[in-house]
Protein backbone atom coordinates (compact mmCIF):
# COMPACT_ATOMS: atom_id res chain seq x y z
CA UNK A 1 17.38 21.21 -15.70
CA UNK A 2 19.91 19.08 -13.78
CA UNK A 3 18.49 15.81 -12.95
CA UNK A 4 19.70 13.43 -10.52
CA UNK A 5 18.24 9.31 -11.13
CA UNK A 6 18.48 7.58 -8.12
CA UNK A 7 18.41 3.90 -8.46
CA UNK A 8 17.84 1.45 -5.97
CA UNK A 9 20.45 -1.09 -4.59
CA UNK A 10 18.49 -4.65 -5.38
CA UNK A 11 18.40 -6.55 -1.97
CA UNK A 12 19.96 -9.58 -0.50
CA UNK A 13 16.62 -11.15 -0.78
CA UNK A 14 16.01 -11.10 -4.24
CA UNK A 15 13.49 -13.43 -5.27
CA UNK A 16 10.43 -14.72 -7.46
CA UNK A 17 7.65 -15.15 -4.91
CA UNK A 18 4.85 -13.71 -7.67
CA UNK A 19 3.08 -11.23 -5.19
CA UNK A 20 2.74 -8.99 -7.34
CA UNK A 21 -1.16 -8.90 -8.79
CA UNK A 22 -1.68 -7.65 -12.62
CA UNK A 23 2.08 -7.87 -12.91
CA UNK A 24 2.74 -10.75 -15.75
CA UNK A 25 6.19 -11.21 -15.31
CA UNK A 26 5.95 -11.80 -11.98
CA UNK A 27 3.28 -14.33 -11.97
CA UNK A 28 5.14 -16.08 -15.00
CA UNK A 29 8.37 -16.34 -13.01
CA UNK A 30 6.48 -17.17 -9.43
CA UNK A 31 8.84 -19.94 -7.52
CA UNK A 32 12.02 -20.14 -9.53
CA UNK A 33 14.82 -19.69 -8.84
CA UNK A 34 16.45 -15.97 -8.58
CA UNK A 35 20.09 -14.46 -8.36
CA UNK A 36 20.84 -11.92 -5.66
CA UNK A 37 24.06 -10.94 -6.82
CA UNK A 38 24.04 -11.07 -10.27
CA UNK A 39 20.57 -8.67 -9.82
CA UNK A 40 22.62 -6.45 -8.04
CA UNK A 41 25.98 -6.30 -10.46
CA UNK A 42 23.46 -5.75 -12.94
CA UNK A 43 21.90 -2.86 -11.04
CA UNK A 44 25.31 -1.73 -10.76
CA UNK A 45 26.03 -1.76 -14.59
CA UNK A 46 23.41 -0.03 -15.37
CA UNK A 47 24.08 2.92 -13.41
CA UNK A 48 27.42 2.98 -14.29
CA UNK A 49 26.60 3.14 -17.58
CA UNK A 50 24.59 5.95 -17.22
CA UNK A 51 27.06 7.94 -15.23
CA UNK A 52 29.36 7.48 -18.20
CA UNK A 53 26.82 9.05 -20.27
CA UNK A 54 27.56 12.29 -18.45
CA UNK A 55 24.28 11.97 -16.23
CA UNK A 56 24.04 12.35 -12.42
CA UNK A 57 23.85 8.91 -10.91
CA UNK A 58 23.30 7.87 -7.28
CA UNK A 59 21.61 5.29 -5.14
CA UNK A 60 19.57 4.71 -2.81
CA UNK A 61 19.93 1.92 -0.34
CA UNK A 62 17.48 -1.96 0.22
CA UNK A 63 15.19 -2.03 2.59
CA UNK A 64 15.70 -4.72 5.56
CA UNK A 65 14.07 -7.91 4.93
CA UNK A 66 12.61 -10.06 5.93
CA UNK A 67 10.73 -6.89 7.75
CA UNK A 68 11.21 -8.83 11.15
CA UNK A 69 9.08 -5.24 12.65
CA UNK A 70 6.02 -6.26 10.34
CA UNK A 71 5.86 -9.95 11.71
CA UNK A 72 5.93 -8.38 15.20
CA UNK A 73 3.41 -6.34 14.82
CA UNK A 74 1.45 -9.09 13.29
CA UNK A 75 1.90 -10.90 16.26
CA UNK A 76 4.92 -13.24 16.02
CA UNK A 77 7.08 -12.96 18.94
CA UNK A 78 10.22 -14.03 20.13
CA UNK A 79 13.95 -13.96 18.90
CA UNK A 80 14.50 -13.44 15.24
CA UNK A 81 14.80 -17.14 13.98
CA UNK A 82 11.51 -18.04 16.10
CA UNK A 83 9.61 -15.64 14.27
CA UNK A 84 10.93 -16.62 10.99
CA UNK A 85 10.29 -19.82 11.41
CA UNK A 86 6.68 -19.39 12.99
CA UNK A 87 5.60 -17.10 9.59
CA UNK A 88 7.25 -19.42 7.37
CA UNK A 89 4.33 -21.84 8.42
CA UNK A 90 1.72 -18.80 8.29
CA UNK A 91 -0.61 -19.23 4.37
CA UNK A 92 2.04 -21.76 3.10
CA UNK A 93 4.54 -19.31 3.65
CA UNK A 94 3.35 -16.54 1.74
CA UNK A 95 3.17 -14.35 4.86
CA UNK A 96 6.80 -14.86 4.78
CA UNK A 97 7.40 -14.31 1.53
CA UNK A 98 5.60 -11.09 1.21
CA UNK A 99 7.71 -9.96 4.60
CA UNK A 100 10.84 -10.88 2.72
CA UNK A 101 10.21 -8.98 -0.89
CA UNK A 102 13.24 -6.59 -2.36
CA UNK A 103 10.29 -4.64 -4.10
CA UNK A 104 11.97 -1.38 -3.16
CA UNK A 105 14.78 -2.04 -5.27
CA UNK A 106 12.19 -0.63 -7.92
CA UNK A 107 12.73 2.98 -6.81
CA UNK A 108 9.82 4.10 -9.71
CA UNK A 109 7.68 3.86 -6.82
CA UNK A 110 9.16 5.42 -3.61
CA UNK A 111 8.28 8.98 -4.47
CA UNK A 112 6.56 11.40 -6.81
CA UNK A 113 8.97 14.37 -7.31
CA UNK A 114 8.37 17.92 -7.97
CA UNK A 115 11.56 20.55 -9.04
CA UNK A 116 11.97 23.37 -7.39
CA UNK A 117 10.88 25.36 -10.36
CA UNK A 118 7.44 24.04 -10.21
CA UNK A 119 6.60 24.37 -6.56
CA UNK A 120 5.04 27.40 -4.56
CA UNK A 121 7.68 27.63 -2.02
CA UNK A 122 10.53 26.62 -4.22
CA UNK A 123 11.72 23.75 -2.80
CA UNK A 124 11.84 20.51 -4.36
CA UNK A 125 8.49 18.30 -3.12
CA UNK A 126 8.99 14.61 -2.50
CA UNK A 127 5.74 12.37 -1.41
CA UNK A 128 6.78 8.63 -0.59
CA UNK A 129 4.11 6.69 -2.12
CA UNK A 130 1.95 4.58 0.40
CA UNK A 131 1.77 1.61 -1.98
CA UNK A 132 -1.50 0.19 -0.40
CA UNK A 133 -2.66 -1.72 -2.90
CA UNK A 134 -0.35 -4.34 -1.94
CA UNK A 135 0.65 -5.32 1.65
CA UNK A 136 4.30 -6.46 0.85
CA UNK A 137 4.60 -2.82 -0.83
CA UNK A 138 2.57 -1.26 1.47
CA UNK A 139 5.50 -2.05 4.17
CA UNK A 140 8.00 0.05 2.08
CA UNK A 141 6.47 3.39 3.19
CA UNK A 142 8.25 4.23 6.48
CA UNK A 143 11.61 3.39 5.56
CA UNK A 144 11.51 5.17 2.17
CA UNK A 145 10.10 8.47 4.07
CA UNK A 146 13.18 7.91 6.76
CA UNK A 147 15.85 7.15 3.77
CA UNK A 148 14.84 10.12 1.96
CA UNK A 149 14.78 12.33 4.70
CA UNK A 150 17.96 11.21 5.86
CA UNK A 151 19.53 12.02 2.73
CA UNK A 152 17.09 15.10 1.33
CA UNK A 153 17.62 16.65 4.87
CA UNK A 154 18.22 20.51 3.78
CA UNK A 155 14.73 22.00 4.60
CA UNK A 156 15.88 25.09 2.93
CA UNK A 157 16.28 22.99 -0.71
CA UNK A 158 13.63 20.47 0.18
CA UNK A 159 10.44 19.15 1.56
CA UNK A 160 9.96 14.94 2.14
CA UNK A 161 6.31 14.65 3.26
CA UNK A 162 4.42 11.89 5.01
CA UNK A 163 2.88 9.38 2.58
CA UNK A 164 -0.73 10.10 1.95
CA UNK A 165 -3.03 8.53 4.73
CA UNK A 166 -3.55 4.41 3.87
CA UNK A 167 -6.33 3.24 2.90
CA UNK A 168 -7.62 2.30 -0.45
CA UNK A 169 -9.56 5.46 -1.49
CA UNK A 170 -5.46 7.39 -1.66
CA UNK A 171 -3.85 4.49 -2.78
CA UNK A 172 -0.73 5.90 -4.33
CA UNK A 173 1.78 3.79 -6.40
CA UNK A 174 4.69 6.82 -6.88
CA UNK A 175 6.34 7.79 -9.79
CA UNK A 176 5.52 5.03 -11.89
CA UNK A 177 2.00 7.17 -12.51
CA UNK A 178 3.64 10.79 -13.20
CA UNK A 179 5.66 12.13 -15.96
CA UNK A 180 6.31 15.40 -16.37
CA UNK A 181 7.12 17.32 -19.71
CA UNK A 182 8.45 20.29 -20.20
CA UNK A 183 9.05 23.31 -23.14
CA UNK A 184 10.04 26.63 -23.14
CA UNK A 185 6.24 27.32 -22.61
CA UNK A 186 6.64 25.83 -19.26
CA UNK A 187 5.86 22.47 -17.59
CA UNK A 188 3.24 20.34 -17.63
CA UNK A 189 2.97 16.74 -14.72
CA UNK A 190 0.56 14.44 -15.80
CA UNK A 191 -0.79 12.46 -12.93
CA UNK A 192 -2.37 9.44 -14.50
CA UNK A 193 -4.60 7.08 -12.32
CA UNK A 194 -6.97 3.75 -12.63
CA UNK A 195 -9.28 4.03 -10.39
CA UNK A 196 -12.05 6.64 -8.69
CA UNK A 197 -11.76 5.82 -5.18
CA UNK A 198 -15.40 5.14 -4.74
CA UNK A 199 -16.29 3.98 -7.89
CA UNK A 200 -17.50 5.67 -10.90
CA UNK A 201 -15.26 4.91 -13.40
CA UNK A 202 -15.08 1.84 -15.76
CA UNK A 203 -12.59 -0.41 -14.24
CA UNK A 204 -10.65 -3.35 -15.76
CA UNK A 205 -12.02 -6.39 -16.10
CA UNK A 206 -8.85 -9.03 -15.01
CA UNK A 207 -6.22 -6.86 -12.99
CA UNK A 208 -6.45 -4.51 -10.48
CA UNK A 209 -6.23 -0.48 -10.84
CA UNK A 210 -3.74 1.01 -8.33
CA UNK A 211 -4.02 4.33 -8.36
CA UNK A 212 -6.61 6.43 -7.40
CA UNK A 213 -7.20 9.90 -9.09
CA UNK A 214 -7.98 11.45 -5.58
CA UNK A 215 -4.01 10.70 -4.49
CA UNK A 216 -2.58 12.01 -7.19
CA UNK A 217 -4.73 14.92 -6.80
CA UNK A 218 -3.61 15.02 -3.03
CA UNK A 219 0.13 14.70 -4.64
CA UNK A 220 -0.37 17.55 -6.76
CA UNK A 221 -1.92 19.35 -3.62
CA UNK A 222 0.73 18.90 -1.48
CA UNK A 223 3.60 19.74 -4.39
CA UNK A 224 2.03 23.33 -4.82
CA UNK A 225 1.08 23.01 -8.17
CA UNK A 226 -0.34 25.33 -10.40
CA UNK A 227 -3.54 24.16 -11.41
CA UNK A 228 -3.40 24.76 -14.69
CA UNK A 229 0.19 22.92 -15.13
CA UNK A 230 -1.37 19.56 -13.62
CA UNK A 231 -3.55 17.08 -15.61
CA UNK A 232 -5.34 14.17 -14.46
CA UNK A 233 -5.99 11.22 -17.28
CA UNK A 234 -6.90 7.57 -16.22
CA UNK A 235 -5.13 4.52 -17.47
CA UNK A 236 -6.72 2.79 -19.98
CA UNK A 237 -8.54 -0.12 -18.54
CA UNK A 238 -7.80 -2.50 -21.80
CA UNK A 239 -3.80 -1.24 -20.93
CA UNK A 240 -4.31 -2.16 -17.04
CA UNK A 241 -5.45 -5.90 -18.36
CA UNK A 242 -2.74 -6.36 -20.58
CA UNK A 243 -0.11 -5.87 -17.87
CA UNK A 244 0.27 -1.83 -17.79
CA UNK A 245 0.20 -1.80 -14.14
CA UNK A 246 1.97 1.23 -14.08
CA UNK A 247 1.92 4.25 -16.61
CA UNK A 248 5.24 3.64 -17.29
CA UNK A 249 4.94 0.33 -18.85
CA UNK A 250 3.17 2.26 -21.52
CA UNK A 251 4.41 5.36 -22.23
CA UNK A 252 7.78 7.49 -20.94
CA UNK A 253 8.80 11.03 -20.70
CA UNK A 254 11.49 13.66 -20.62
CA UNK A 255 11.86 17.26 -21.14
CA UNK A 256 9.81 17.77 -24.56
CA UNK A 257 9.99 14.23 -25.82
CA UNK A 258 7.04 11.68 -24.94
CA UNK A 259 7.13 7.92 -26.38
CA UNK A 260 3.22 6.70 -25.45
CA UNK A 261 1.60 3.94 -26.44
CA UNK A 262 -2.28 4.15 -27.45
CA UNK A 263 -4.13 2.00 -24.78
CA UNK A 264 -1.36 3.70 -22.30
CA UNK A 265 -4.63 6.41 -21.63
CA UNK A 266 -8.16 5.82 -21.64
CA UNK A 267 -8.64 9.05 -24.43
CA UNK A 268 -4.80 9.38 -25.30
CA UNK A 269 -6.27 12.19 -28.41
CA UNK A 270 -7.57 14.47 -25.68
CA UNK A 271 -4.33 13.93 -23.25
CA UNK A 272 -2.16 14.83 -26.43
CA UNK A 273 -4.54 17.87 -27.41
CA UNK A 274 -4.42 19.29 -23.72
CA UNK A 275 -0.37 18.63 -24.03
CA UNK A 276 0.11 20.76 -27.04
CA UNK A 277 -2.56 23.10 -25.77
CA UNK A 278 0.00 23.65 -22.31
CA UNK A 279 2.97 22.91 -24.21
CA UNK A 280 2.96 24.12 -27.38
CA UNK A 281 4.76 22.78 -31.11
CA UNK A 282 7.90 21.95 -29.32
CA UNK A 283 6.63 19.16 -27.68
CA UNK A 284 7.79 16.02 -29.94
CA UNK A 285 4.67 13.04 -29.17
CA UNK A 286 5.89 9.45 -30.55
CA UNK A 287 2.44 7.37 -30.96
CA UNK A 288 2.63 4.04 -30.70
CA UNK A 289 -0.42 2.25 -32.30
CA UNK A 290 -1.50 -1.05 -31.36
CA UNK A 291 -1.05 -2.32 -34.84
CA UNK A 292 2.67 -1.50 -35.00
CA UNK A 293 3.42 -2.89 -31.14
CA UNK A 294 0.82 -5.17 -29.59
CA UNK A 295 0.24 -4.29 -26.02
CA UNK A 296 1.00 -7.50 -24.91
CA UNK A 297 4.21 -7.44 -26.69
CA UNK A 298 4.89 -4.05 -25.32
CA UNK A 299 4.27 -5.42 -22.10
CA UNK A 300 6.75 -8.38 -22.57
CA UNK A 301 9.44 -6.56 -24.07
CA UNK A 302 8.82 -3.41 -21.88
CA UNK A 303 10.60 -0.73 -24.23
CA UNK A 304 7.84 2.17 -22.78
CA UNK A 305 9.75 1.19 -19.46
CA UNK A 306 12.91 2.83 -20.73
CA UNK A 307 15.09 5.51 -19.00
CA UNK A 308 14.89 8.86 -21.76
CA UNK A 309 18.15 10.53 -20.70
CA UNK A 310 19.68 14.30 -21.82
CA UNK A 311 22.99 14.58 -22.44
CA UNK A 312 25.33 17.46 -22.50
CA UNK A 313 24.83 18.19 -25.60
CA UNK A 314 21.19 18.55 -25.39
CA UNK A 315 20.17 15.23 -27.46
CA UNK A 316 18.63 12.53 -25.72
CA UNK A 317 19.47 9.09 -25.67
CA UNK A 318 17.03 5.87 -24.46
CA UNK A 319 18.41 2.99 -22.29
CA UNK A 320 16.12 0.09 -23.03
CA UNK A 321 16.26 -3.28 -21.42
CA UNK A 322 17.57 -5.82 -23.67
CA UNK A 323 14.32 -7.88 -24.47
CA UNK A 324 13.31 -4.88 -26.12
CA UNK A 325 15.96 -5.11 -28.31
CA UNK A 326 14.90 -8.89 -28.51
CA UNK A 327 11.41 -8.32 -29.82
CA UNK A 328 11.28 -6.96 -33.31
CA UNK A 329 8.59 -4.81 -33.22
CA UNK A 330 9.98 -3.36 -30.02
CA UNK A 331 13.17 -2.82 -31.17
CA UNK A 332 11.93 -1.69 -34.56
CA UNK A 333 9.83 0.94 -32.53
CA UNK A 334 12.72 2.33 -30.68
CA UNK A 335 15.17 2.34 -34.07
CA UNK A 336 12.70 4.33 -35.67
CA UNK A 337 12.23 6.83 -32.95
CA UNK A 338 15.93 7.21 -32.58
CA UNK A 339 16.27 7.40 -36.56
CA UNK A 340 14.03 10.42 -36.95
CA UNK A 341 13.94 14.20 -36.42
CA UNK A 342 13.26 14.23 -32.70
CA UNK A 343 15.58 14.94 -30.27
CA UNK A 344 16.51 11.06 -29.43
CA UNK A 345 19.57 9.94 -31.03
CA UNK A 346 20.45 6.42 -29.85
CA UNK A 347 19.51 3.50 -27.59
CA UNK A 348 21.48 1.79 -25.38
CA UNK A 349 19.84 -1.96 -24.84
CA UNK A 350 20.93 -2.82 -20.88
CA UNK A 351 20.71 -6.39 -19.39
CA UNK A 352 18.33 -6.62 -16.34
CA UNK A 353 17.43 -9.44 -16.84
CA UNK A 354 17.05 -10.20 -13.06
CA UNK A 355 14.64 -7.18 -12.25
CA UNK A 356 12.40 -7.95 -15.70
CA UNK A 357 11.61 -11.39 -14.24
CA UNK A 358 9.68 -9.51 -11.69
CA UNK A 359 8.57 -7.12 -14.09
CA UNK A 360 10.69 -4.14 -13.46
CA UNK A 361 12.93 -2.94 -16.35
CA UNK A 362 15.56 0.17 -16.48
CA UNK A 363 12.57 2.83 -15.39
CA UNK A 364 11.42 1.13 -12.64
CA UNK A 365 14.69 0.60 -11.37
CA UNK A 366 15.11 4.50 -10.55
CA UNK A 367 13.43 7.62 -9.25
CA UNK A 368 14.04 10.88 -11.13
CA UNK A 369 15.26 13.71 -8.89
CA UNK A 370 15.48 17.52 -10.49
CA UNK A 371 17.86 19.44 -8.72
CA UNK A 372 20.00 22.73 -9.21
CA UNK A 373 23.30 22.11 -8.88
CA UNK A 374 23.21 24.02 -5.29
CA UNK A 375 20.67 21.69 -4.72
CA UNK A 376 23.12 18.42 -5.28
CA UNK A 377 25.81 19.86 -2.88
CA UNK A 378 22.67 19.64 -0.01
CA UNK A 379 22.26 16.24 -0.03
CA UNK A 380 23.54 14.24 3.03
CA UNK A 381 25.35 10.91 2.64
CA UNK A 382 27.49 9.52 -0.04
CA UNK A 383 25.05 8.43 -2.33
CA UNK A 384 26.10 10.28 -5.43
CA UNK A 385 28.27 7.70 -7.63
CA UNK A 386 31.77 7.90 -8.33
CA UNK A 387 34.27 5.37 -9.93
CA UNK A 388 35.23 4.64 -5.89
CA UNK A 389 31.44 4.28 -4.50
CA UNK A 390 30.85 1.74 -7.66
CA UNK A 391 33.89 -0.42 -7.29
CA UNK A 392 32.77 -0.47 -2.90
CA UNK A 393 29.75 -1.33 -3.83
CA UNK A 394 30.16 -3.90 -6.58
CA UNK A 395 32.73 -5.60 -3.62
CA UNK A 396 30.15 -5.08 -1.21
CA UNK A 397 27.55 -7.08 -3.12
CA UNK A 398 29.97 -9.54 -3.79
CA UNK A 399 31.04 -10.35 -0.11
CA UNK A 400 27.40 -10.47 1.03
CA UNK A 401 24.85 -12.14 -1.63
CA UNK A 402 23.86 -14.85 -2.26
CA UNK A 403 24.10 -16.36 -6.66
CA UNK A 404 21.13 -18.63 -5.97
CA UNK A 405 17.51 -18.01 -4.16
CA UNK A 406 14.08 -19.88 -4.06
CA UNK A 407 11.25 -19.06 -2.15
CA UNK A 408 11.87 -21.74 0.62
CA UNK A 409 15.23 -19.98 1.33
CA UNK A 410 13.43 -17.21 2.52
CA UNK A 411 12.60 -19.62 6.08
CA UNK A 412 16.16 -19.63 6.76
CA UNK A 413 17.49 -17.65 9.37
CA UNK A 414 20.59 -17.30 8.48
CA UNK A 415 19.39 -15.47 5.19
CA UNK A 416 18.51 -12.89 7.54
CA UNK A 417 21.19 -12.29 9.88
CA UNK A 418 23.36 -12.28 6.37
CA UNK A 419 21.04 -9.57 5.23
CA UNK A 420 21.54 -7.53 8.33
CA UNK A 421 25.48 -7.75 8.36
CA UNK A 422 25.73 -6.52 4.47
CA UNK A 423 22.94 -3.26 5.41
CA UNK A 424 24.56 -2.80 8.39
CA UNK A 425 27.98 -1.92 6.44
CA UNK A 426 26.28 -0.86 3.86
CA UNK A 427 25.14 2.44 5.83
CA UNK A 428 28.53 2.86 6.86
CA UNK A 429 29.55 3.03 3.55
CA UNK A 430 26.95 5.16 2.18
CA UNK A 431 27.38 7.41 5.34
CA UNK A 432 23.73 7.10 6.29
CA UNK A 433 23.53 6.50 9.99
CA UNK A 434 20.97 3.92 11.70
CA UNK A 435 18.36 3.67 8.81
CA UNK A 436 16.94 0.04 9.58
CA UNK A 437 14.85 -0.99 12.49
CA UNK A 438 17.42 -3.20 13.35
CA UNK A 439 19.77 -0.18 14.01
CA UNK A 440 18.16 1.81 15.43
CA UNK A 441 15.57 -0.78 18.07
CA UNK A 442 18.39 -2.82 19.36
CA UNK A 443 21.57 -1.45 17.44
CA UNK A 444 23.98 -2.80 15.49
CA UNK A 445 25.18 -5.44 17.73
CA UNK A 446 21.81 -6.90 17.42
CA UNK A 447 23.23 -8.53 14.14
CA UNK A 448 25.01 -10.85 16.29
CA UNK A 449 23.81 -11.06 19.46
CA UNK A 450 20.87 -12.61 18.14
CA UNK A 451 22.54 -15.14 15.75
CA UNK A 452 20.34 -18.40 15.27
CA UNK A 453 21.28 -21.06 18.17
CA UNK A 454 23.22 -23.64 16.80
């Protein structure tokens, strides 16, 4: 099946706040010093790299930050720099900081995606995630569900619903929790989860469990899934502690390949058994024991967190982020898988270096989008990458960002009006229309208009 990754653009305000709870990388990193640009070039590389693999690449654009909407609805009022500078003295800042995160740039969680082939109507099912675990994720929501919508417009190929309702008992963290697998027995989406959302299940001990099994039952819902195709397996707690925040820091999927880790599933023996029970002896399971990769290694070097990719020729190949080749029992891992009789042939080690500082590697970095080929000529905008799109964008990024970031630059107001000049253009050059609040509340002369006062 045709498959479209979409990766996300890393924003102009790129930095290492450590917001993120459960997330060891970004706690490790919290307050240093970042690099906007080089983030984004090596954004850039990576999905040029995989369009010269022969894949379908495209992108999907940052969000607008600092999110000068969210401050105003928290009550800060007055022009743009007043508010900024009012929130900047909010917590220590950390309001601020959370208002200011480029967390969308990790595109893993803007959406679960169903294919058209799986659905009741036909059409291929987005659901934005609502991301409520987390308030400066949280704030993603509405502009994913208007970006995707702007550019998945075609009701005829496709469906973008609302993101479930907030609230912690539907707390739903995207694609980072679904895989889906696939033989010539049919499919099978495995919606994996941490939590019951009111209690009931062990939960971990040191880091919060994101997902809820009742959204990702209300995903499955809303995709028109058979029920029999769906399964439903919790994270395993000890996996959650370690850093597995996601399910895809632990284990990875594509077509009838899956690379899992053991404490990636509370009872990973009666996932695999219900697998092969749906899927049959085509599907190829690599098992990862503890004892060859520690968790916490696996966590550090993040090679679960790797894009599988088909190629024309039907092999698969696995882009890895280059501490994985960096750890030897990571690397050694993905050597052997590519060494052996499954249908992985190589790796491809990428440097994003930038994003894994945060604790995002290649996966996280895009959303997988299964389309026909009908189904690519309906999408609106010029997202899909070409050699022309890369080289406008990697000029675009160069003009706008900033090659140095701390938290404290976040208070500066001219961060922001910088911010809104390079999204402004940037929807021009992705053909995209008013996306941003900024656009489309006050319009595009709003970038100037309310420059800071000297």
């Amino acid at each position: 099946m045709p498959e479209i990754q979409f990766d996300g653009l890393v924003g102009p305000t790129h930095n290492y706040a450590g917001l993120s709870r459960g997330n060891p990388a970004s706690t490790l990193h919290e307050g240093r010093e970042s690099n906007p640009r080089a983030a984004a070039r090596q954004g850039l590389a990576k999905m040029r790299l995989v369009r010269g693999l022969g894949v379908v690449q495209a992108v999907l654009p940052p969000h607008d930050r600092p999110s000068l909407a969210s401050l105003r609805g928290l009550g800060f009022d007055g022009r743009d720099e007043e508010i900024i500078a009012a929130a900047a003295k909010v917590d220590g800042g950390r309001l601020l900081r959370a208002c200011s995160s480029a967390s969308a740039m990790w595109t893993a969680n803007a959406a679960t995606v169903a294919p058209s082939r799986d659905t009741g109507d036909g059409r291929v099912h987005l659901t934005p995630a609502n991301l409520t675990e987390m308030f400066h994720r949280g704030l993603e929501a509405p502009t994913t569900t208007r970006v995707l919508r702007t550019i998945f417009a075609s009701e005829d190929r496709f469906v973008v619903h609302d993101p479930l309702p907030g609230g912690a008992q539907f707390a739903d963290e995207g694609a980072a929790n679904h895989l889906r697998l696939e033989t010539s027995r049919g499919a099978a989406h495995v919606f994996a989860w941490g939590r019951l959302a009111w209690g009931g299940a062990p939960s971990p001990r040191v880091h919060p469990a994101r997902q809820t099994r009742e959204a990702s039952q209300a995903v499955a819902r809303l995709h028109r899934l058979a029920a029999d195709a769906c399964l439903f397996p919790r994270q395993h707690p000890d996996g959650i502690d370690a850093g597995a925040f996601h399910t895809d820091v632990l284990a990875v999927g594509n077509g009838s390949f899956l690379l899992v880790h053991e404490l990636a599933f509370a009872d990973t023996p009666a996932l695999l058994s219900q697998l092969r029970q749906r899927l049959g002896e085509e599907l190829v399971v690599e098992l990862i024991a503890d004892a060859e990769l520690p968790v916490a290694r696996a966590v550090a070097a993040y090679p679960f967190n790797s894009q599988v990719l088909t190629l024309a020729d039907g092999s698969m190949t696995i882009l890895a982020p280059e501490d994985a080749r960096d750890d030897p029992a990571a690397r050694g891992v993905l050597e052997r898988v590519a060494s052996g009789q499954g249908p992985v042939h190589s790796v491809h080690f990428v440097d994003v270096r930038e994003s894994m500082q945060n604790g995002g590697g290649p996966a996280c970095l895009r959303l997988r989008v299964p389309a026909t080929e009908v189904g690519m000529l309906a999408l609106s905008g010029r997202v899909l990458l070409d050699d022309a799109l890369g080289e406008a964008l990697s000029a675009w990024v160069d003009r706008h960002y900033r090659d140095r970031l701390v938290p404290a630059d976040l208070a500066d107001p001219a961060l922001a009006r910088e911010g809104m000049r390079a999204l402004d253009e940037l929807t021009q050059l992705l053909e995209l229309g008013p996306i941003y609040d900024f656009q489309r509340v006050f319009g595009p002369a709003h970038v100037d208009r309310n420059r800071p006062r000297p």
